[in-house]
N, C-alpha and C. Protein backbone atom coordinates (compact mmCIF):
# COMPACT_ATOMS: atom_id res chain seq x y z
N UNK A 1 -19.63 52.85 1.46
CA UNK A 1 -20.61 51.95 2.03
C UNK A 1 -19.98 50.57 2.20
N UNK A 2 -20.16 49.56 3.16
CA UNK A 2 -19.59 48.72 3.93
C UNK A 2 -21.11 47.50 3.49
N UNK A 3 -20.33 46.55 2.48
CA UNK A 3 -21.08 45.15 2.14
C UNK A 3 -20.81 44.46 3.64
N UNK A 4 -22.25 44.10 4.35
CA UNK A 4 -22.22 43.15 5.29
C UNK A 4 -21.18 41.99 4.93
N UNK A 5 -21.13 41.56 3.84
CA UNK A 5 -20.18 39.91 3.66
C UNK A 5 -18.69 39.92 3.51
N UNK A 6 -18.89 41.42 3.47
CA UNK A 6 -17.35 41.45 2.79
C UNK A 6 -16.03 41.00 3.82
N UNK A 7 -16.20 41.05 5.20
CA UNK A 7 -15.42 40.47 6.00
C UNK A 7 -15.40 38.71 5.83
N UNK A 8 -16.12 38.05 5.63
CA UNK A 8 -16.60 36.75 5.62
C UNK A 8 -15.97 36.56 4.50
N UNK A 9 -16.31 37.21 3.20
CA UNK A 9 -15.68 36.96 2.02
C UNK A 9 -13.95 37.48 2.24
N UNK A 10 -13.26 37.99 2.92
CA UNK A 10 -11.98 38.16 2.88
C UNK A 10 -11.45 37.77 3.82
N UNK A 11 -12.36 36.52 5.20
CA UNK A 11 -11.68 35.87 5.84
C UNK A 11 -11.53 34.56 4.93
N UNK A 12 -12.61 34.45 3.90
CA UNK A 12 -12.44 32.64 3.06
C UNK A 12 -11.25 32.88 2.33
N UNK A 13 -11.04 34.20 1.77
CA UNK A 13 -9.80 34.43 0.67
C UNK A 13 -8.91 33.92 1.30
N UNK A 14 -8.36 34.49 2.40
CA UNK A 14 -7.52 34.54 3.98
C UNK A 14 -7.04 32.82 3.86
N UNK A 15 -8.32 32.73 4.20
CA UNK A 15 -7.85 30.81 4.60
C UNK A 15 -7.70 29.99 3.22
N UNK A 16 -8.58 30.62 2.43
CA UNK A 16 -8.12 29.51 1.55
C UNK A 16 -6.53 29.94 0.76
N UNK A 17 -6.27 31.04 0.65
CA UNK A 17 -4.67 31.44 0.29
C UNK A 17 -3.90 30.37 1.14
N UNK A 18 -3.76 30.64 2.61
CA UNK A 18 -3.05 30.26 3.54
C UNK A 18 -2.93 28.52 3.30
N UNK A 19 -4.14 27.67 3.34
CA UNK A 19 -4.60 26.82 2.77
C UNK A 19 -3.75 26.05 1.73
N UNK A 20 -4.11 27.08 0.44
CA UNK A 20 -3.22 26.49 -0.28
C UNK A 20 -2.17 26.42 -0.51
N UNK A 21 -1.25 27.75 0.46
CA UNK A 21 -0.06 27.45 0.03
C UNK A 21 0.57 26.69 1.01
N UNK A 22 0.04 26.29 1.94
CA UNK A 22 0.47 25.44 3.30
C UNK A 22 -0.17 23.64 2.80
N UNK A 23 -0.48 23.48 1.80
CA UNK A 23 -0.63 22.35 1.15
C UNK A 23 -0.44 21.69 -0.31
N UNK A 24 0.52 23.12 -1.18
CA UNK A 24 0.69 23.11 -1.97
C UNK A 24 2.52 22.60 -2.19
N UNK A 25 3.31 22.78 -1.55
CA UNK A 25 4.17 22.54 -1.23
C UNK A 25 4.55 21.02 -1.90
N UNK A 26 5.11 21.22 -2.81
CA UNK A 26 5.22 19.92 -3.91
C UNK A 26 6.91 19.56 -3.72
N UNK A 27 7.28 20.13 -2.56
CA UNK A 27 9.12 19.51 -2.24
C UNK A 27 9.46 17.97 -1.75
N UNK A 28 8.13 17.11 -1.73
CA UNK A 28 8.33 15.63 -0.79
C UNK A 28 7.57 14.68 -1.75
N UNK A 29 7.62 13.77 -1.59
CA UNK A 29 6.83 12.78 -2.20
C UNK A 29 5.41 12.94 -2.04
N UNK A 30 4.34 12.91 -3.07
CA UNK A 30 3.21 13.10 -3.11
C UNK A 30 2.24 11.70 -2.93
N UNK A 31 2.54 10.94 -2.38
CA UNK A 31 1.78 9.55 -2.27
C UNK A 31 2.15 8.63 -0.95
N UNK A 32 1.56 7.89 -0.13
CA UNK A 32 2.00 7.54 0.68
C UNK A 32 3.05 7.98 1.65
N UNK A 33 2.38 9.93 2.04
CA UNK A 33 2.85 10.21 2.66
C UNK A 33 2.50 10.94 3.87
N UNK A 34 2.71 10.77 5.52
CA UNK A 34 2.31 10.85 6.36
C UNK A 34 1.73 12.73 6.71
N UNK A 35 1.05 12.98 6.68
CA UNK A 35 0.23 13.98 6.89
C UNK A 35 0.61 15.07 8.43
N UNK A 36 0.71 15.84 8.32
CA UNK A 36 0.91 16.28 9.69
C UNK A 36 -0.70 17.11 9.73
N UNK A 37 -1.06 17.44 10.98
CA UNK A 37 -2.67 18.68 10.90
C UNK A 37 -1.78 19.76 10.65
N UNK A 38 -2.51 20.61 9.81
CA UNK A 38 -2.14 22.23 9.44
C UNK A 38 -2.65 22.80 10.78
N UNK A 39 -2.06 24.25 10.62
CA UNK A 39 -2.46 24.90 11.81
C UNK A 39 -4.39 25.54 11.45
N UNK A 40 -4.49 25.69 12.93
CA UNK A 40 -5.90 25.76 13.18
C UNK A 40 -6.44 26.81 12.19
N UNK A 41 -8.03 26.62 11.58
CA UNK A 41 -8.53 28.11 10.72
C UNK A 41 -8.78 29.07 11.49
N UNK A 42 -7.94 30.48 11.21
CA UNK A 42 -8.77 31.44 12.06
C UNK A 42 -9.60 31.78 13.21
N UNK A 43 -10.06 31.80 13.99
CA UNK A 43 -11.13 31.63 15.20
C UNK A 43 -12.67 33.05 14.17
N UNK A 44 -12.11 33.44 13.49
CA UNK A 44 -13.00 34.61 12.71
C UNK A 44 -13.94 33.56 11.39
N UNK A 45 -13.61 32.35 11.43
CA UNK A 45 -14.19 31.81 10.52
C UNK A 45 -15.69 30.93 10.87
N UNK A 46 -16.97 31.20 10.40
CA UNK A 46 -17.51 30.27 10.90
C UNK A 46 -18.10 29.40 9.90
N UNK A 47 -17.83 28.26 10.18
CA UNK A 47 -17.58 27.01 9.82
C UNK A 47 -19.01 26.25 10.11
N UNK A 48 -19.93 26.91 11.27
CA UNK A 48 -21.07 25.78 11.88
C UNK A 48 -22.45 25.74 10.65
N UNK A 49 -22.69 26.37 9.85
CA UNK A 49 -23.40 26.09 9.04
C UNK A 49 -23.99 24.90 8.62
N UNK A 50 -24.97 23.97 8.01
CA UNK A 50 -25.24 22.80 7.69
C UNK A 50 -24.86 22.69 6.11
N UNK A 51 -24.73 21.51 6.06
CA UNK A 51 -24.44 21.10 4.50
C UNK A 51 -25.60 21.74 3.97
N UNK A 52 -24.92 22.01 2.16
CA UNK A 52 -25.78 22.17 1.46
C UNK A 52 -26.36 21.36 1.04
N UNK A 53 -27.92 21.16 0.73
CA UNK A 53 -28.64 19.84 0.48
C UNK A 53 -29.19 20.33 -1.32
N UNK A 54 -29.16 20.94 -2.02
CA UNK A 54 -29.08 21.35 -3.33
C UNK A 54 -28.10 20.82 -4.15
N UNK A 55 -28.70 19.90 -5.22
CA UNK A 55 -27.62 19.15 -5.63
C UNK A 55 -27.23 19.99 -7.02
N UNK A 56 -27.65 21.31 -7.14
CA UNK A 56 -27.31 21.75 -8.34
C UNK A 56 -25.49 22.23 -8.35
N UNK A 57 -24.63 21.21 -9.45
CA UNK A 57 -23.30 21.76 -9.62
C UNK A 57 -23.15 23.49 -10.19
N UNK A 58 -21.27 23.88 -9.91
CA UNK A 58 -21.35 24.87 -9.94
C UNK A 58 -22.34 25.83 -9.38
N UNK A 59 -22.95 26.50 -8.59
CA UNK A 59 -23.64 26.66 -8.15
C UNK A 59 -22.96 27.99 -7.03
N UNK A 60 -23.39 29.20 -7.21
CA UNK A 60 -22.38 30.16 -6.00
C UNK A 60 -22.77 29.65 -4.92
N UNK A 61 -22.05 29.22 -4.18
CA UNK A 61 -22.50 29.42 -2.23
C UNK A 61 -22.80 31.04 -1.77
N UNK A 62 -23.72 30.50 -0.74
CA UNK A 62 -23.70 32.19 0.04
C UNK A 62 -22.52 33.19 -0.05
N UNK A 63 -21.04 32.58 0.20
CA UNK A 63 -20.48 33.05 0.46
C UNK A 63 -19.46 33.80 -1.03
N UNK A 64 -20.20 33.15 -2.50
CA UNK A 64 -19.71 33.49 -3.30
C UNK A 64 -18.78 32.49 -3.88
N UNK A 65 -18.59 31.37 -3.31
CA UNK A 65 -17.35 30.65 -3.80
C UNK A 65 -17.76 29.48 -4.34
N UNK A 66 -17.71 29.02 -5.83
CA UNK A 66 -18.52 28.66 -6.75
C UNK A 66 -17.87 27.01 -6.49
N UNK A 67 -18.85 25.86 -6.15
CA UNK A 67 -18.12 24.66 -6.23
C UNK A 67 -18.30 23.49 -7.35
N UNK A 68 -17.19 22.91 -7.22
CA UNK A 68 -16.56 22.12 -8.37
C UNK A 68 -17.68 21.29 -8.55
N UNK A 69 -17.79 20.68 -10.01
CA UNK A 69 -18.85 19.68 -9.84
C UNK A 69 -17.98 18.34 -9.61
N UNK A 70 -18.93 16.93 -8.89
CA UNK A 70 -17.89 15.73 -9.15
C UNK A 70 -19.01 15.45 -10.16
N UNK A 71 -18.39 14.02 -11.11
CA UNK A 71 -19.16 12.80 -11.60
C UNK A 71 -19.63 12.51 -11.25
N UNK A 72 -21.33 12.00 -11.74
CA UNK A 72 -21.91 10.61 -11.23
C UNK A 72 -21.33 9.57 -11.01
N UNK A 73 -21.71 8.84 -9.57
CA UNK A 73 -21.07 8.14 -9.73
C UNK A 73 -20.06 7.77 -8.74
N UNK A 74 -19.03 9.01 -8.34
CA UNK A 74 -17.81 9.25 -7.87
C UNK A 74 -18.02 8.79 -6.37
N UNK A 75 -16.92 8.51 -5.85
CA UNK A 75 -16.71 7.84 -4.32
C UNK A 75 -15.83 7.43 -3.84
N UNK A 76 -15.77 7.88 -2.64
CA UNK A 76 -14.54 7.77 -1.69
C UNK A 76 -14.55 6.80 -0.34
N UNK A 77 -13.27 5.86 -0.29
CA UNK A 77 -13.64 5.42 0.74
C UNK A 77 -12.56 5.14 1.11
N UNK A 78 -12.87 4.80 2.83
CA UNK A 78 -11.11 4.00 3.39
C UNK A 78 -11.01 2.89 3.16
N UNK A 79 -10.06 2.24 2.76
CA UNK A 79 -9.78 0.96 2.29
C UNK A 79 -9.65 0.43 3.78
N UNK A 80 -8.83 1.04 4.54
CA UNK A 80 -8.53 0.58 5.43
C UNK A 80 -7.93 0.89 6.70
N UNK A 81 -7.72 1.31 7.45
CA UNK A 81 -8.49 -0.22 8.47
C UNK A 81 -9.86 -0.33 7.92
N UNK A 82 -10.17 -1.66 8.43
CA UNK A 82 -12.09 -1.99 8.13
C UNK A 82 -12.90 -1.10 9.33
N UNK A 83 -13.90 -1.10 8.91
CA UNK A 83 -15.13 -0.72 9.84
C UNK A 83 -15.10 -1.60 10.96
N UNK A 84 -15.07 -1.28 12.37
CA UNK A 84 -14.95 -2.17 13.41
C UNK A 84 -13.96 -2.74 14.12
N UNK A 85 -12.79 -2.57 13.43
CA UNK A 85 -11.17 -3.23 13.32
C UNK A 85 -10.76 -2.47 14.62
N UNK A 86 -10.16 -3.36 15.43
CA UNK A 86 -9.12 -3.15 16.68
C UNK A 86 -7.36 -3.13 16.18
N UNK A 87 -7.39 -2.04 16.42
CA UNK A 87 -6.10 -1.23 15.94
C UNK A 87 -5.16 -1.27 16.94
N UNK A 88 -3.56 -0.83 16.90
CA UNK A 88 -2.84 -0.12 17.41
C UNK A 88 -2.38 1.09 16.84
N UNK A 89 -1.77 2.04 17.45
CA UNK A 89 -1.16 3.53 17.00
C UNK A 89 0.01 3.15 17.26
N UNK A 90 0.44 3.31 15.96
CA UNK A 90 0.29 4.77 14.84
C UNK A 90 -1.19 3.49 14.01
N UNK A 91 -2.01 4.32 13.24
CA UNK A 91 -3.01 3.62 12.88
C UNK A 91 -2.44 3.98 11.07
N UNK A 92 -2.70 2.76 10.54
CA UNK A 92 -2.23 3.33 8.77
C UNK A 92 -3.87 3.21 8.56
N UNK A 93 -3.94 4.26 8.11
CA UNK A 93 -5.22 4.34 6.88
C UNK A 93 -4.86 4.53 5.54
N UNK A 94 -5.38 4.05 4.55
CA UNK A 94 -5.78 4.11 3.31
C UNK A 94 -6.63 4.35 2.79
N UNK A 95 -6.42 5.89 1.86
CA UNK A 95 -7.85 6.58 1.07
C UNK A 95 -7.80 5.64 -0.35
N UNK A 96 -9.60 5.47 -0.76
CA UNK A 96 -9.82 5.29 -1.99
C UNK A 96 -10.38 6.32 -2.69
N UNK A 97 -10.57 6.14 -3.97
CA UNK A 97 -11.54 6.93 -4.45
C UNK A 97 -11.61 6.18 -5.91
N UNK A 98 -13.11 6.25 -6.31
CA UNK A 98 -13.77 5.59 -7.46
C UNK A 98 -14.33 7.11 -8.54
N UNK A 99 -14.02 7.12 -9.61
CA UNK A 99 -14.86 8.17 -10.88
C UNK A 99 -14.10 9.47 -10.85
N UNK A 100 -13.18 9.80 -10.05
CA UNK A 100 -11.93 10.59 -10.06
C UNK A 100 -10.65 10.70 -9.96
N UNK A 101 -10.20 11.94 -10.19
CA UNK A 101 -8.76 11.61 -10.21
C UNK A 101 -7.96 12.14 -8.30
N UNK A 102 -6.75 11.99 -8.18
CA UNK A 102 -6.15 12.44 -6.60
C UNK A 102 -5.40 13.38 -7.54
N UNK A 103 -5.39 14.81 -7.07
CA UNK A 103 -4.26 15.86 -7.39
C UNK A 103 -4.32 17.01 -6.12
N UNK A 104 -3.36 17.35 -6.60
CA UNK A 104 -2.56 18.10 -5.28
C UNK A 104 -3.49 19.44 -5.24
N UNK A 105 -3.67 20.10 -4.11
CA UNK A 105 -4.60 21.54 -4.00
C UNK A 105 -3.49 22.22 -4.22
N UNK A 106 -4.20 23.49 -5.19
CA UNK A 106 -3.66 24.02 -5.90
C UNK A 106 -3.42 24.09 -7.27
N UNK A 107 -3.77 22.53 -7.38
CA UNK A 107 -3.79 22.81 -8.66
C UNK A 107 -5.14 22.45 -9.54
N UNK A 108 -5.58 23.11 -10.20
CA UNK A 108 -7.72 23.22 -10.76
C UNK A 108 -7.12 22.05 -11.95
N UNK A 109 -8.14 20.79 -12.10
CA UNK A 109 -7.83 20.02 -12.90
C UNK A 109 -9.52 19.30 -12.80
N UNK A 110 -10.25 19.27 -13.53
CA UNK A 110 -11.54 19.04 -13.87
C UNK A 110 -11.41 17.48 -13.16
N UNK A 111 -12.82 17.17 -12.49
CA UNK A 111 -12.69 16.10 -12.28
C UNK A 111 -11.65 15.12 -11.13
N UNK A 112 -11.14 16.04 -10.22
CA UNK A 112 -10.13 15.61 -9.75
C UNK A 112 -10.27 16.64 -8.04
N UNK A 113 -9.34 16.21 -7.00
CA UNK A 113 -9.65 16.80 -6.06
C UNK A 113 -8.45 16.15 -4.86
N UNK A 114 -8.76 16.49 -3.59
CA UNK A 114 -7.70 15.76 -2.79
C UNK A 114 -8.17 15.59 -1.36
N UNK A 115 -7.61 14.48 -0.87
CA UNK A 115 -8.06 13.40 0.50
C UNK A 115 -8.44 14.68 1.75
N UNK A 116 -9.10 14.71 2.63
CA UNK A 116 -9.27 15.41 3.81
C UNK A 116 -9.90 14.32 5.06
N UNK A 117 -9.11 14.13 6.04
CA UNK A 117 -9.52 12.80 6.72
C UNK A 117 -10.00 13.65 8.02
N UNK A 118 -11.76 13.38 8.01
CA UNK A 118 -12.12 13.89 9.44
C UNK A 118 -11.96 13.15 10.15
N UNK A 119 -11.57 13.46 11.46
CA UNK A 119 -11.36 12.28 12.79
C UNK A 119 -12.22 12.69 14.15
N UNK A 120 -13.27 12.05 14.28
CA UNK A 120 -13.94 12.01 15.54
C UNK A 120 -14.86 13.35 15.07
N UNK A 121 -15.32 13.78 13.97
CA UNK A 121 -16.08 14.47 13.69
C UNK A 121 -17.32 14.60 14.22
N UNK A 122 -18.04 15.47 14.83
CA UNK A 122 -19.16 15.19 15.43
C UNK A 122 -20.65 15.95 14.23
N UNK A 123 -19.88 16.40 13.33
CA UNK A 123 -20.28 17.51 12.67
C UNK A 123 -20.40 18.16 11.14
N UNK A 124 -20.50 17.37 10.11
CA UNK A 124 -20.01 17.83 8.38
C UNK A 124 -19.35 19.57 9.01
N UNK A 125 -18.37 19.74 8.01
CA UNK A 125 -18.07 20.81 8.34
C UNK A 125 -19.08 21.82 7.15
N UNK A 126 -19.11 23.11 6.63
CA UNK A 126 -19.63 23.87 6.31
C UNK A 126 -19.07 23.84 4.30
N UNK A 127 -20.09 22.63 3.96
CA UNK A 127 -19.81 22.56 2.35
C UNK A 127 -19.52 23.67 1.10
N UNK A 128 -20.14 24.65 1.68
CA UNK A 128 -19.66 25.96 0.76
C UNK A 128 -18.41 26.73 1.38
N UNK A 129 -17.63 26.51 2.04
CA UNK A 129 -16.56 27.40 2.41
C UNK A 129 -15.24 26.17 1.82
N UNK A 130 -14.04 26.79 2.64
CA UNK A 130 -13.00 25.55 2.38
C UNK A 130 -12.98 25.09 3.58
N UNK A 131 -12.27 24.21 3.06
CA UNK A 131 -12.45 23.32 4.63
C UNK A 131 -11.38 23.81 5.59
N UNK A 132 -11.78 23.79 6.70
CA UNK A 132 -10.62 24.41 8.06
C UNK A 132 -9.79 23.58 8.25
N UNK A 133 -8.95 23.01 8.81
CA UNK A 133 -7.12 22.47 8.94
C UNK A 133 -7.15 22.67 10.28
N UNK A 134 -7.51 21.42 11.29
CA UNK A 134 -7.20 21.15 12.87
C UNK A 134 -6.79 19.90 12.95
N UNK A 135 -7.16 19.60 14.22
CA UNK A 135 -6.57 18.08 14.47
C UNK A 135 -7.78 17.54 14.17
N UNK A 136 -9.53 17.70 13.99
CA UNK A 136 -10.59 16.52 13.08
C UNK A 136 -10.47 17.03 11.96
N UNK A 137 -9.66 17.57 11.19
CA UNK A 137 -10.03 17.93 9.71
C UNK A 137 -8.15 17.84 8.89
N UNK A 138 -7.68 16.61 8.51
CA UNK A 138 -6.86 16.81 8.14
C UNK A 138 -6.28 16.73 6.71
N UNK A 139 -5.72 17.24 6.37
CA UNK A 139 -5.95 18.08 4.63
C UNK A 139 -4.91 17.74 4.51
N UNK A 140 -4.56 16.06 3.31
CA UNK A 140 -3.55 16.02 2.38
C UNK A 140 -3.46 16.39 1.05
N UNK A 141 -3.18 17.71 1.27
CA UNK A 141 -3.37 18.58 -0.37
C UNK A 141 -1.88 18.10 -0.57
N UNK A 142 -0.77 17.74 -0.68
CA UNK A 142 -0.04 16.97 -2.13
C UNK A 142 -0.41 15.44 -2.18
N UNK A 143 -1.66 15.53 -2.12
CA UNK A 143 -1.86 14.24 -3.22
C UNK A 143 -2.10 12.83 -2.53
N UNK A 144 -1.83 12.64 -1.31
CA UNK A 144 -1.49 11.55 -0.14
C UNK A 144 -2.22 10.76 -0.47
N UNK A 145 -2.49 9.31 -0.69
CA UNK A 145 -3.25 7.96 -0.57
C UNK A 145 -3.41 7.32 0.81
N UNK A 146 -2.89 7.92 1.60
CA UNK A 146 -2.83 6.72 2.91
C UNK A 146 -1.88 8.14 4.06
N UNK A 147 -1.80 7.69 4.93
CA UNK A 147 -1.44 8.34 6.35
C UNK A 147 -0.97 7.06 7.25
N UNK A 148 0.00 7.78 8.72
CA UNK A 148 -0.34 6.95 9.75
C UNK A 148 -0.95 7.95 10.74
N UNK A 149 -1.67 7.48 11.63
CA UNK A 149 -2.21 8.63 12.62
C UNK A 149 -1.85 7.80 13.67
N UNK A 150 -1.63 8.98 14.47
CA UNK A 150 -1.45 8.54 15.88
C UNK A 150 -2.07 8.64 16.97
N UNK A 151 -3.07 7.54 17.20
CA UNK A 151 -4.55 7.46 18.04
C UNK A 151 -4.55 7.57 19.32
N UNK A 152 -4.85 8.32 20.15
CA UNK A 152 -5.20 7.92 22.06
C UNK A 152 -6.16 6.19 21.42
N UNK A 153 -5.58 5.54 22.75
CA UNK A 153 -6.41 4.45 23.16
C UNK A 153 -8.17 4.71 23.01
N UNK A 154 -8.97 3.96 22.52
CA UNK A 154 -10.49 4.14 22.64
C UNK A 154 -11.03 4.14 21.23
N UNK A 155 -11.80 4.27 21.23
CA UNK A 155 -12.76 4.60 19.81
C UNK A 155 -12.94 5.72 19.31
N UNK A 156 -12.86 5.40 17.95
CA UNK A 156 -12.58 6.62 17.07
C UNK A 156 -13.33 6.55 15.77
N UNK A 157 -13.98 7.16 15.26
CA UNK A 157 -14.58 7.53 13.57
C UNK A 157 -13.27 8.29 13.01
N UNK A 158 -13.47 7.86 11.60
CA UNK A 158 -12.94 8.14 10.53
C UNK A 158 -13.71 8.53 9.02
N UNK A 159 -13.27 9.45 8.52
CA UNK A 159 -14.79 9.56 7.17
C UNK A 159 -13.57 10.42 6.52
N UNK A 160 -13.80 10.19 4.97
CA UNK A 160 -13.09 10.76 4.24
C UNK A 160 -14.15 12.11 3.45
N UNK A 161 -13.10 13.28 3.41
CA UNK A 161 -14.00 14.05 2.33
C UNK A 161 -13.18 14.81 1.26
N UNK A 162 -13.76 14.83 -0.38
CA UNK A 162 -12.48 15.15 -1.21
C UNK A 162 -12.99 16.39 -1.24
N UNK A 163 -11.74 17.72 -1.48
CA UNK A 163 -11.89 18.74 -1.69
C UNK A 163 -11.06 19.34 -3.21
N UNK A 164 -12.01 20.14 -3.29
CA UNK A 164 -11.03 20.55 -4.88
C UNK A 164 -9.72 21.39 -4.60
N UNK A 165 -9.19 22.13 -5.68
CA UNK A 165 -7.99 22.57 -5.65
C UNK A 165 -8.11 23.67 -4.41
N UNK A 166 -9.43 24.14 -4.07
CA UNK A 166 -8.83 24.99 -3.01
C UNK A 166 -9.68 24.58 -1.80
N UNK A 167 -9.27 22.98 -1.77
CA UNK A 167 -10.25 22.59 -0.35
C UNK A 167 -11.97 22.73 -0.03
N UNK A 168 -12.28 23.13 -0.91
CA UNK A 168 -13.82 23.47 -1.01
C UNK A 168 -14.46 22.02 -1.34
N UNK A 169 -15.77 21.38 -0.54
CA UNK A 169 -16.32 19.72 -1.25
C UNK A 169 -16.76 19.67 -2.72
N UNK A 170 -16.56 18.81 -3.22
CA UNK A 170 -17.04 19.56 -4.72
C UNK A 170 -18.96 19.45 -4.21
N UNK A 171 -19.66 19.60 -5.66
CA UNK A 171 -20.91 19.52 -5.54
C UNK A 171 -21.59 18.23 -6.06
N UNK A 172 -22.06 16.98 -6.20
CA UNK A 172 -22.63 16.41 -5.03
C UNK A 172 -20.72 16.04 -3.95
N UNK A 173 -21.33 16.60 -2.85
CA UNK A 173 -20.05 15.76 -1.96
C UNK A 173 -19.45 14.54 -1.88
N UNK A 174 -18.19 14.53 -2.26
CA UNK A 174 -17.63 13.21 -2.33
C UNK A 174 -17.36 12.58 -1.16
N UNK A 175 -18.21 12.38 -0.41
CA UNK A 175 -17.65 12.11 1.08
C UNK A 175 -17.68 10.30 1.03
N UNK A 176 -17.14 9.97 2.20
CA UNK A 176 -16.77 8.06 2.64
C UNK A 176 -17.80 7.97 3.62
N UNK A 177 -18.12 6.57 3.70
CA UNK A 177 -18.90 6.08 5.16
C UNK A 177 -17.94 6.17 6.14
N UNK A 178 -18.72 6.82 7.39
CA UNK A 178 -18.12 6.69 8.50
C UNK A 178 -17.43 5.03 8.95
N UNK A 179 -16.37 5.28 9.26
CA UNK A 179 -15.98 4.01 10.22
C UNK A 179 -15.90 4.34 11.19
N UNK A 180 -15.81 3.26 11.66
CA UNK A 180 -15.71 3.35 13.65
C UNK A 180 -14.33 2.12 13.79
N UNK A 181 -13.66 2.94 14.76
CA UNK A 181 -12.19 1.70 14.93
C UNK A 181 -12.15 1.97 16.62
N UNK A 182 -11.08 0.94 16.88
CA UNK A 182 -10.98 0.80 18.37
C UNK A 182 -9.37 0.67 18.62
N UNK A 183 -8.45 1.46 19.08
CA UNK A 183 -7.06 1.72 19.60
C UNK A 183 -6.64 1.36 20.21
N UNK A 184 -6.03 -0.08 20.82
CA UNK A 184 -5.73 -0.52 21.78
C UNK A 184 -4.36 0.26 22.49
């Protein structure tokens, strides 16, 4: 007999394996270091779901994959550029984060998690899965504080979201205020 989920549940295994070992990679400096996008998730993955609005930690998702709790408290933000700021590319951003620790995916360490910089997001991505790896979702799992990106001319959002050791948001979401920047 054939569990309806079980494809869904062994495409998340799928990505989040791939995931982690395509961000686990501890051969370079882990801090102030420039990010490339991972390759795209699967086209078998779906991702469009709405956030979960249940603030109970630990907690299974639909999909079975149990998420991290953060602290009260905890928060992430870009230092920088500011909200509103007229830029050039390459653009340096700088992640913060307040009530946790930065560690590399891959590795489970209570309390702790790592940078994922959405760009031009139109959309939270799907809080109970891991997060997908394109060009709006970019995943510095060793550890990164800061990036440079390299912007088309125009306006652009930026929002940070931390994911635990295997890219999953913890539970309440540690996400940043959107900024808005401008690329000359």
């Amino acid at each position: 007999m054939r569990i309806p989920f079980q494809r869904s549940l062994l495409v998340a295994l799928i990505t989040s394996t791939t995931l982690l070992q395509a961000c686990s990679d501890n051969s370079e400096e882990t801090t102030k270091e420039a990010a490339a996008p991972a390759a795209e998730a699967p086209a078998t993955a779906d991702h469009s779901n709405h956030m979960n609005t249940d603030d109970s930690a630990d907690k299974p998702a639909g999909s079975g994959i149990t998420r991290s709790s953060a602290p009260e408290g905890a928060a992430a933000e870009i230092v920088s550029p500011a909200n509103g700021a007229t830029v050039s590319s390459p653009v340096k951003v700088v992640f913060g984060l307040e009530g946790m620790d930065v560690s590399p995916a891959g590795k489970e360490k209570e309390n702790s998690g790592h940078h994922h910089l959405l760009i031009d997001l139109d959309k939270m991505p799907d809080m109970n899965m891991p997060l997908p790896a394109n060009d709006q979702v970019v995943h510095f799992g060793k550890g990164q504080t800061e990036t440079e990106l390299e912007l088309e001319p125009g306006t652009h959002t930026l929002q940070l979201l931390l994911g635990d050791y295997r890219h999953v948001p913890h539970e309440p979401a540690v996400v940043s205020e959107t900024i808005t920047i401008t690329v000359e």
